[in-house]
Protein backbone atom coordinates (compact mmCIF):
# COMPACT_ATOMS: atom_id res chain seq x y z
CA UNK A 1 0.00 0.00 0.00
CA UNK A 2 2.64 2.15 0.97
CA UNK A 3 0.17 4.62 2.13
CA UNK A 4 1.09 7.62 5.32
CA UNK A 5 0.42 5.90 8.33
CA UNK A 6 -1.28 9.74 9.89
CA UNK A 7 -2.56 10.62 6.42
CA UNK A 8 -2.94 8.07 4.30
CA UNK A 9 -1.67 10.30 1.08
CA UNK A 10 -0.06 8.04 -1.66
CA UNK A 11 2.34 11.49 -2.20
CA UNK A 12 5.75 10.33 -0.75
CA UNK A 13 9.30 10.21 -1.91
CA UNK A 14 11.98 7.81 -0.10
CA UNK A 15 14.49 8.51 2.88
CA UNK A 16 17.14 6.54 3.97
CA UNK A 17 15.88 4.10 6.71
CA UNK A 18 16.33 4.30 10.63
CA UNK A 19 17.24 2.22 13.67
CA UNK A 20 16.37 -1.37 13.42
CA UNK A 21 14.32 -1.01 9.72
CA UNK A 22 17.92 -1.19 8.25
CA UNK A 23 18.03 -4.81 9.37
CA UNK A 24 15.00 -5.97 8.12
CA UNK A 25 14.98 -6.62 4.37
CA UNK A 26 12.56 -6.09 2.19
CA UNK A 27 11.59 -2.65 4.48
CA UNK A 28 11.62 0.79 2.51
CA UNK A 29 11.79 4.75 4.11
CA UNK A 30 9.59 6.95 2.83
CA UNK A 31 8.81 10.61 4.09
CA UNK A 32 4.68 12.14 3.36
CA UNK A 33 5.11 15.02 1.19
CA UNK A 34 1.49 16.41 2.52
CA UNK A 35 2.52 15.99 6.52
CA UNK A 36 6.03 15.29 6.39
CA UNK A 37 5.56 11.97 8.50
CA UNK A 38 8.95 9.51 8.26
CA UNK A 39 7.50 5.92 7.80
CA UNK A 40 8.89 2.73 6.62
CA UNK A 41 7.11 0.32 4.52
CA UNK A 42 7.43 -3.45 5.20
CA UNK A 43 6.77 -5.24 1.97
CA UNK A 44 6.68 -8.97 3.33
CA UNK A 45 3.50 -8.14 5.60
CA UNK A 46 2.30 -4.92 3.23
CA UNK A 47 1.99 -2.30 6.47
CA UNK A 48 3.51 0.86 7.12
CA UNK A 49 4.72 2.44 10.49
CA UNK A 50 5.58 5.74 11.89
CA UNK A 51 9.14 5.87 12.80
């Protein structure tokens, strides 16, 4: 989905990841152009989370 967690705007462009999301592969960093929210996607269970 890749979707803001706090706005749920598709309008995003990608950040380098954080803390323990550059262990996991297959995770992705994203920042919300509308709020500015950093998130990271997690494409092996499709969710995203606020970092």
């Amino acid at each position: 989905m890749k979707a803001c967690p706090k706005c749920k705007s598709e309008s995003k462009h990608r950040m380098r990841r954080k803390g323990i999301a550059r262990l996991i592969p297959g995770s992705k960093g994203y920042a919300c152009d509308k709020c500015n929210t950093e998130y990271t996607w997690f494409s092996i269970i499709n969710i995203s989370l606020k970092i």
